[in-house]
Protein backbone atom coordinates (compact mmCIF):
# COMPACT_ATOMS: atom_id res chain seq x y z
CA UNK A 1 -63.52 -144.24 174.05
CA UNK A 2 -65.08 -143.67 170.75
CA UNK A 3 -67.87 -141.10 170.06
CA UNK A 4 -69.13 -140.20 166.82
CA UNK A 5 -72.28 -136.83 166.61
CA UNK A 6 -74.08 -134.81 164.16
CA UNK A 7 -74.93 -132.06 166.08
CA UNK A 8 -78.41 -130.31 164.81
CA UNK A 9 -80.88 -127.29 165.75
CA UNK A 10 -84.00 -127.90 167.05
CA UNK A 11 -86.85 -126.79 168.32
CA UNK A 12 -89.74 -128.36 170.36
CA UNK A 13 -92.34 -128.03 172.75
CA UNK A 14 -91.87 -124.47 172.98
CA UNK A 15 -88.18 -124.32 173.82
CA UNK A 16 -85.74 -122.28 171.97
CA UNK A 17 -83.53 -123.49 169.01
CA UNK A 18 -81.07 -125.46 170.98
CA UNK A 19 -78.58 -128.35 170.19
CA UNK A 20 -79.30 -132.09 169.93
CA UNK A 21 -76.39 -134.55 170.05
CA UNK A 22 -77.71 -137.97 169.68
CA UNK A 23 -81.27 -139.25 168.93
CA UNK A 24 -83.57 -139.47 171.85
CA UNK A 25 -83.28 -143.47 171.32
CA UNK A 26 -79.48 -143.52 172.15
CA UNK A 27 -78.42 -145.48 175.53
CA UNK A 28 -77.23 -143.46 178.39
CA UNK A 29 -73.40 -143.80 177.77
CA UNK A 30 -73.81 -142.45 174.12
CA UNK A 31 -75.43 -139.64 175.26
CA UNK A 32 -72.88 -139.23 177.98
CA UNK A 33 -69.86 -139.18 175.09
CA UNK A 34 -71.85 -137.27 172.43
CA UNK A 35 -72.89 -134.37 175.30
CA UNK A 36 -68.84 -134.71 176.38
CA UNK A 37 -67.35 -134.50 173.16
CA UNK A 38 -69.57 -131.76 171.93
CA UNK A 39 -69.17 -129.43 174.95
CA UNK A 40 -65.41 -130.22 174.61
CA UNK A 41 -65.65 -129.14 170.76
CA UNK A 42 -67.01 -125.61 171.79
CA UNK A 43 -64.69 -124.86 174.30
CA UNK A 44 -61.76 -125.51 172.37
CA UNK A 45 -63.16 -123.69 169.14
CA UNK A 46 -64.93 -120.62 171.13
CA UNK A 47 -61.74 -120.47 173.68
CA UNK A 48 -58.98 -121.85 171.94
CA UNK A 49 -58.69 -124.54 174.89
CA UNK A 50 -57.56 -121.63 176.93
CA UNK A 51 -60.05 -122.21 179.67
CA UNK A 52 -59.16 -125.85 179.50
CA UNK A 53 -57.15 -126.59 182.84
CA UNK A 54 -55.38 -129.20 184.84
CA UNK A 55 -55.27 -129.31 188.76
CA UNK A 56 -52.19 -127.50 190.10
CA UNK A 57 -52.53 -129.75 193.41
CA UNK A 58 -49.73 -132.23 192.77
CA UNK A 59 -51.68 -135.08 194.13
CA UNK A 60 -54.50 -134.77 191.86
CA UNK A 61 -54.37 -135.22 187.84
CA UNK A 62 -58.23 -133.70 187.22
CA UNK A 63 -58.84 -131.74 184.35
CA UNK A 64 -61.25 -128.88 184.14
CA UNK A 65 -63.33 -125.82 182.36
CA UNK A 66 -62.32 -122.84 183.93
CA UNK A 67 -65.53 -120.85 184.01
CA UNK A 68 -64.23 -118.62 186.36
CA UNK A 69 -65.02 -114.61 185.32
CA UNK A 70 -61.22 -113.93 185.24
CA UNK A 71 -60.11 -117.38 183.44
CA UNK A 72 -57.37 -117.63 186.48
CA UNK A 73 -58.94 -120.87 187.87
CA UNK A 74 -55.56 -123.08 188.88
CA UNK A 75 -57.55 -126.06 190.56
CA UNK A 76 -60.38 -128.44 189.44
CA UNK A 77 -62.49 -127.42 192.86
CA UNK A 78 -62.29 -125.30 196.07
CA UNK A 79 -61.75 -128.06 197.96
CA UNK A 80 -58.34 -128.88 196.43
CA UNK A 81 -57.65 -125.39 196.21
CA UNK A 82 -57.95 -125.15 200.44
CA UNK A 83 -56.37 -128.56 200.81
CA UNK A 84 -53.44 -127.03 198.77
CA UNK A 85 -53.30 -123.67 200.40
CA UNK A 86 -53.46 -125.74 204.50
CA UNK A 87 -50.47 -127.53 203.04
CA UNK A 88 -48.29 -124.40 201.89
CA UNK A 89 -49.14 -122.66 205.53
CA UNK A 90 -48.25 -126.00 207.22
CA UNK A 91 -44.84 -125.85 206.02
CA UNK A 92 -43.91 -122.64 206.05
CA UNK A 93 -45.30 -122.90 209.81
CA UNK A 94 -43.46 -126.18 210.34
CA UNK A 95 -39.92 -124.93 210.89
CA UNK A 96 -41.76 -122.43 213.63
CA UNK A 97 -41.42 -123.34 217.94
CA UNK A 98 -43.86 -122.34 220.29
């Protein structure tokens, strides 16, 4: 996937100065890789890509921006997060009889 921007500043009808990415002309999937590639841009040059993230669920290969207060986010959403805790109290409950 290819995606080239010029970010700019702008102003208009009375917002404040805020980013542009592509021309208000520019098809929906443009605008869906020039808003991508620039958010990508300023979290790897305002974080270092240190709040970039992969899912620590083994079954799932989602990456993420941890935006997490403490930058200790390990999975891409709560619901893998639970589905990964159920299966680490499963089996270490499994060996257990009633």
């Amino acid at each position: 996937m290819e995606a080239t921007i010029r970010p700019w500043v702008t102003t208009h009808d009375g917002l404040q100065p805020h980013l542009h990415f592509v021309p208000d002309s520019a098809d929906v999937l443009s605008r869906v890789k020039a808003v991508t590639a620039g958010g990508l841009a300023f979290v790897l040059c305002w974080e270092g890509g240190a709040r970039l993230g992969r899912c620590m669920r083994s079954e799932c290969s989602r990456a993420y921006v941890d935006t997490s207060r403490n930058g200790r986010r390990r999975y891409c959403t709560a619901r893998c997060g639970n589905t990964e805790a159920v299966m680490r109290h499963r089996s270490r409950h499994s060996g257990l009889k009633p």
